[in-house]
Structures are given as C-alpha cells and as structure tokens.
Protein backbone atom coordinates (compact mmCIF):
# COMPACT_ATOMS: atom_id res chain seq x y z
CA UNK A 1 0.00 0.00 0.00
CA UNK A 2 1.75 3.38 -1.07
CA UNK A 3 2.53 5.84 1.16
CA UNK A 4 1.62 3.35 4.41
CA UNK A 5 4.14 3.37 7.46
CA UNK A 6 2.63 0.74 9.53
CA UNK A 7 0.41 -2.31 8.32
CA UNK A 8 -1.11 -4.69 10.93
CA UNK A 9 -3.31 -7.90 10.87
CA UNK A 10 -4.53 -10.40 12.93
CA UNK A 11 -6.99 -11.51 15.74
CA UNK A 12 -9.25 -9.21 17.85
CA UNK A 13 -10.89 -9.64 20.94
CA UNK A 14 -12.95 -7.67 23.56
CA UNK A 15 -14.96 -7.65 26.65
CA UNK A 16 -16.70 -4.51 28.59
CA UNK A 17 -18.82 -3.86 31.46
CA UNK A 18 -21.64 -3.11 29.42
CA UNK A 19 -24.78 -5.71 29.58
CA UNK A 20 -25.36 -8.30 26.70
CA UNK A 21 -25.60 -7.03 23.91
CA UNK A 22 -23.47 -3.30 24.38
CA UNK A 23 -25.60 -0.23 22.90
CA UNK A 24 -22.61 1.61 22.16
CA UNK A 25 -21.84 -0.45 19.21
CA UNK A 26 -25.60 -0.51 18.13
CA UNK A 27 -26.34 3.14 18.59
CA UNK A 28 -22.90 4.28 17.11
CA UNK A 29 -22.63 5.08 19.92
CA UNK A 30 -24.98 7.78 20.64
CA UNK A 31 -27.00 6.37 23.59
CA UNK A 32 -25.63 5.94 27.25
CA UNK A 33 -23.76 2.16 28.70
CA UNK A 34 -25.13 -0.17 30.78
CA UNK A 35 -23.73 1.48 33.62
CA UNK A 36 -22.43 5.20 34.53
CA UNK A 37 -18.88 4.32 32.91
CA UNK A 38 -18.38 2.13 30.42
CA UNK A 39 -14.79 0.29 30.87
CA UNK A 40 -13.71 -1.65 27.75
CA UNK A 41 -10.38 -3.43 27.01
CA UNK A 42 -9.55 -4.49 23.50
CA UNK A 43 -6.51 -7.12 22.86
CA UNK A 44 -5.07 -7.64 19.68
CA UNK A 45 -2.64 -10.75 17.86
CA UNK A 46 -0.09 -9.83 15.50
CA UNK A 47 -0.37 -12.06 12.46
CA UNK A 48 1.81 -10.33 10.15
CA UNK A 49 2.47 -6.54 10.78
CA UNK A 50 5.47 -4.17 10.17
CA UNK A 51 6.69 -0.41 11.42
CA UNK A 52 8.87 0.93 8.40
CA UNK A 53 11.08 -1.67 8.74
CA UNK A 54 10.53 -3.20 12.17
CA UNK A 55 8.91 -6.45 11.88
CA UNK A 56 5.82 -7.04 14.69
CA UNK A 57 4.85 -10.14 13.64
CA UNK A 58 3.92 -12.56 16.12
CA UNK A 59 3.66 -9.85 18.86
CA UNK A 60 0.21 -8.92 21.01
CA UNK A 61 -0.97 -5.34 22.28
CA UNK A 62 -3.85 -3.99 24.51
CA UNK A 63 -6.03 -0.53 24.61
CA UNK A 64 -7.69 -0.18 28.14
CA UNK A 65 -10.79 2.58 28.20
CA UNK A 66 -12.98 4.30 30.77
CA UNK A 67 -15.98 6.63 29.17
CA UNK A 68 -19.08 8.48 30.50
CA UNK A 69 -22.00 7.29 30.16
CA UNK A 70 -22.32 8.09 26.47
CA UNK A 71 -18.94 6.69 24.51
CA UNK A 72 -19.26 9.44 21.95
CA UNK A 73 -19.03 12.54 24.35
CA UNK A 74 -15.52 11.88 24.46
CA UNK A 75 -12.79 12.69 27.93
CA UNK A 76 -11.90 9.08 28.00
CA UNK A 77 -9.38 7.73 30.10
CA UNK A 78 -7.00 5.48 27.42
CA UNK A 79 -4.09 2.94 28.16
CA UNK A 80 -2.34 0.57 26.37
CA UNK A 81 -0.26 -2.20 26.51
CA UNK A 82 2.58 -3.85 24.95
CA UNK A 83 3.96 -7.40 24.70
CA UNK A 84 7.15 -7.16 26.44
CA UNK A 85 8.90 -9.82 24.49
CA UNK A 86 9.49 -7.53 22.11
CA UNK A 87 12.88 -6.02 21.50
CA UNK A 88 13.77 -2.25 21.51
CA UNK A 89 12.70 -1.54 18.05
CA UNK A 90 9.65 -3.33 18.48
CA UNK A 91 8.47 -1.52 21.15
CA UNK A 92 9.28 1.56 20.01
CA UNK A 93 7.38 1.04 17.03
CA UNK A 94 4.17 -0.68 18.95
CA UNK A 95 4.16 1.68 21.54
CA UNK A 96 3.98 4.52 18.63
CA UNK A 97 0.75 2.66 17.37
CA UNK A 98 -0.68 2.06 20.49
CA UNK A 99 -0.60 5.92 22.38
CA UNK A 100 -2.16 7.20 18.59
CA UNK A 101 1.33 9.17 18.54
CA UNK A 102 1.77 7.02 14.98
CA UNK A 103 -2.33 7.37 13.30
CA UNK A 104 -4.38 4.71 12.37
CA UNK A 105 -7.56 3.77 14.65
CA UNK A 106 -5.56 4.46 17.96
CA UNK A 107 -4.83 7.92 16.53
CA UNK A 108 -8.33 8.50 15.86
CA UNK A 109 -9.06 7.82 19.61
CA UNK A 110 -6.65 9.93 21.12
CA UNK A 111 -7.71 12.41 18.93
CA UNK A 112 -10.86 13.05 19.19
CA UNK A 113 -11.91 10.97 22.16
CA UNK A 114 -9.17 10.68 24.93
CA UNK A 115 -8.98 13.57 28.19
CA UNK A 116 -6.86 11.19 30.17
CA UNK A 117 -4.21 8.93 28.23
CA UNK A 118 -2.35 7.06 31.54
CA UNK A 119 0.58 5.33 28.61
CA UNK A 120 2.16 2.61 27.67
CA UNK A 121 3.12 -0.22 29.86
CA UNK A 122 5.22 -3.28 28.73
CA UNK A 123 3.65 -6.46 30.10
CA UNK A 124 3.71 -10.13 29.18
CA UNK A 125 0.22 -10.80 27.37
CA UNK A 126 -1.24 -14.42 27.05
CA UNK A 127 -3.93 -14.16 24.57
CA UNK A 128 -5.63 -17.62 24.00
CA UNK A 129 -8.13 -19.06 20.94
CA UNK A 130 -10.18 -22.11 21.12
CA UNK A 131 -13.48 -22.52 18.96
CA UNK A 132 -16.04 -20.17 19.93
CA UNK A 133 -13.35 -19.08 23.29
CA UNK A 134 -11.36 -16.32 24.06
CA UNK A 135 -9.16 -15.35 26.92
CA UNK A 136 -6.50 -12.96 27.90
CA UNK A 137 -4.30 -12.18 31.10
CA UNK A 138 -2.14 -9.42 31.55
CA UNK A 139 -1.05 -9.37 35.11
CA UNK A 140 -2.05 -6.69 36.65
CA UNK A 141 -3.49 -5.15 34.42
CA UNK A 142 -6.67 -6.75 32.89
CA UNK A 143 -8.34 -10.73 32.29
CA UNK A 144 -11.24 -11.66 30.93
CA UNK A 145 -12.69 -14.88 29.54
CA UNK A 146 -15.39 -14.71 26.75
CA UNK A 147 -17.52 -17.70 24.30
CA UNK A 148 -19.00 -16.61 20.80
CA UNK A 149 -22.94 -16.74 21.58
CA UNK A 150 -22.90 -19.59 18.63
CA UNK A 151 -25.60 -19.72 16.06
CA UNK A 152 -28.35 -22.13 15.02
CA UNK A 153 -27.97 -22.01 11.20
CA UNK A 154 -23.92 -23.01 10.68
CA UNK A 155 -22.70 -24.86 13.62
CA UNK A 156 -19.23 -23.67 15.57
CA UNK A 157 -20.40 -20.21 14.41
CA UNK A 158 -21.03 -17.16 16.49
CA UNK A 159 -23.98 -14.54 15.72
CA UNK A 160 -22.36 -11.66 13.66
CA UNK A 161 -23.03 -7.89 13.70
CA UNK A 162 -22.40 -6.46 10.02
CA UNK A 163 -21.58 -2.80 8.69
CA UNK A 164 -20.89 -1.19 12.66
CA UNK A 165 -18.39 1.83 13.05
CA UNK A 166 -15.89 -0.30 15.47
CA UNK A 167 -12.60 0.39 15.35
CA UNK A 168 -11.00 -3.17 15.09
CA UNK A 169 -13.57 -3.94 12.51
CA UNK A 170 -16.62 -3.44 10.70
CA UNK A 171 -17.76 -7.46 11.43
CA UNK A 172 -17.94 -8.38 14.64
CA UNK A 173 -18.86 -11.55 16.35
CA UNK A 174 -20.94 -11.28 19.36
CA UNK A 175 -19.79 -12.89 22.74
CA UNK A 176 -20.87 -13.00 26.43
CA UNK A 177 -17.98 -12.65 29.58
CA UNK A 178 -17.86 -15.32 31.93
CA UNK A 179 -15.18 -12.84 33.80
CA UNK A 180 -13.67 -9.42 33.42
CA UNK A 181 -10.96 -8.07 35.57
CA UNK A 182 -9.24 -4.26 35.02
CA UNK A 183 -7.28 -3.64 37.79
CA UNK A 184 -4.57 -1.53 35.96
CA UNK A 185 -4.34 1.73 35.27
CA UNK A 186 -6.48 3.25 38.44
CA UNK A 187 -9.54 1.61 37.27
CA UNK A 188 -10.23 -1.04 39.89
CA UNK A 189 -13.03 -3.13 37.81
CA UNK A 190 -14.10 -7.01 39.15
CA UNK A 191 -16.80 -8.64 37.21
CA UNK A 192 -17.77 -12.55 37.25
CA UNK A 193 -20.43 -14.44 36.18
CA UNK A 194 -22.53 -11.16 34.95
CA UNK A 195 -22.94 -12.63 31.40
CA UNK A 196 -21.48 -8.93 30.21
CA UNK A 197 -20.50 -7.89 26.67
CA UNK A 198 -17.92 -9.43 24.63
CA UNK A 199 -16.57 -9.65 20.25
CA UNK A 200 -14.13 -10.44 18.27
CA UNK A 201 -12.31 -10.65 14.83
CA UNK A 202 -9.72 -10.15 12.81
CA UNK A 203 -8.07 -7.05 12.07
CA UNK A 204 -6.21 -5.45 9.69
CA UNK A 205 -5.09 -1.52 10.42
CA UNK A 206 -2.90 0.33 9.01
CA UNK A 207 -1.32 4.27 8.24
C-alpha cells in the first residue's frame, strides 16, 4: 500500500462492562452504557504486521478505556499495553501505534476521544483461541474470559453484527464474559459471572 508506514493484521478480541448485547456499538454510539462508565479493554494478535522496517509479527498489544456514560461525548481515560517480548525496536514502534502518537484507529481515539491517556506499559500478554473461546491475562493489568454466543444455522459459528463503526472492525462476532478483571491503570473493575458484553475478529489496520 503506497505511502503506508505501519500495516497490521490479525486476531481481535474484547470484553466490557456493558450488559449483553453493548448499545454503544448498536447506537454508534450515541446512547448511554449499561452502567455510569463504560470500561472496555480491546486485545489484539499480530499475524503479520510491520513499522517501516521493524517487523511485529507474532507480537500482542492492549487498549484499556474508561468513558461516561455516552462513549461518543468523548474525555476518556486510554491505556495501552505492549507485549514485552518484544525487543527495543519493536516496542518503540508498537508503543507509537498504540498511544495514537503514529495514526491509524488508535490515533483517531486519542484524537478526538481521549482527556486522560495514563501510557504505555510493557507487560507479558497471554492471549488464548479455542473454537467459539477467548481469553486474555495481563497481570495486573486486565483478564477476561469470553464464548462466541454460537448460532443455530452453521454450527461452531457465532452470531455476527455487520456494517458497525468499530474500530478493530466493521464485522464483529458477538460474545458473552464469563469474567472481566481491570485492575490496571487506576480503574479497579471485578466482574464474574454477569454474562457482560464481549466480540471479536480479525483485524487489519494500518497508516
């Protein structure tokens, strides 16, 4: 792609505090979350990705996010997260992408969106992908365990939602939290067995 400096792709997952299914990706997201805040945490797999010439390949990365009640009033608090097994380079590069300091969707956040960005930590991330399962644990700093809520018609599928303005992607699979855990970053969140709001996909960004 001409003129691009970073390109990423991969896998995508998500959970927030929001009740099944989360208005703020229905509503675009005009009308207010479950609850006064919403907290989300996004986690993303490196496929194949590169910074100039800094290959991330292989390498993981998290955005943490407190809003009001309505996502699209903006002042959010914003985090991230990288994989510390990268090197030097690597992080430099991710850690670019991540804070919105480089463009792309993160730079769109920050942007437009973000009163509080907290930074970058450097953190070992386990990111795990079975069937319809997804899990993540970042210690201290955020866990959460999701299922795709699977569909009738193809089995092993999950329930899609089609054409939304997300971020990680415009196809999202729908999912429900069996846990979700943010104690990082000041935010102090403990959720089990609510059934709360999960996705995921792949995703491909780049700037």
């Amino acid at each position: 792609m001409s003129g691009t400096t970073w390109q990423l792709s991969g896998e995508y997952m998500e959970s927030c505090d929001c009740d099944y299914l989360c208005p703020c990706v229905y509503t675009n997201p005009q009308e207010g979350a479950t609850n006064d805040n919403c907290h989300a945490v996004m986690v993303f797999r490196v496929d194949k990705g590169h910074s100039g010439g800094v290959d991330l390949s292989g390498l993981c990365f998290a955005l943490v996010i407190r809003s009001g009640k309505v996502m699209a009033d903006g002042n959010w608090v914003f985090a991230g997260v990288v994989d510390e097994r990268a090197d030097d380079a690597q992080r430099a590069a991710l850690a670019a992408i991540v804070s919105g300091q480089a463009g792309g969707p993160p730079g769109m956040i920050r942007t437009n969106l973000v009163g509080d960005f907290r930074g970058v930590e450097f953190k070992p991330i386990d990111f795990r992908l079975s069937g319809l399962k997804r899990g993540v644990t970042i210690p201290d700093v955020l866990s959460f365990e999701i299922e795709g809520v699977g569909s009738r018609n193809k089995s092993g599928e999950p329930y899609y939602l089609d054409n939304v303005g997300h971020p990680a992607s415009r196809r999202l699979a729908l999912a429900r939290a069996s846990e979700l855990h943010i104690p990082g970053f000041g935010l102090g969140l403990d959720m089990v067995g609510k059934g709360n709001n999960g996705h995921f996909s792949p995703f491909a960004w780049a700037a």
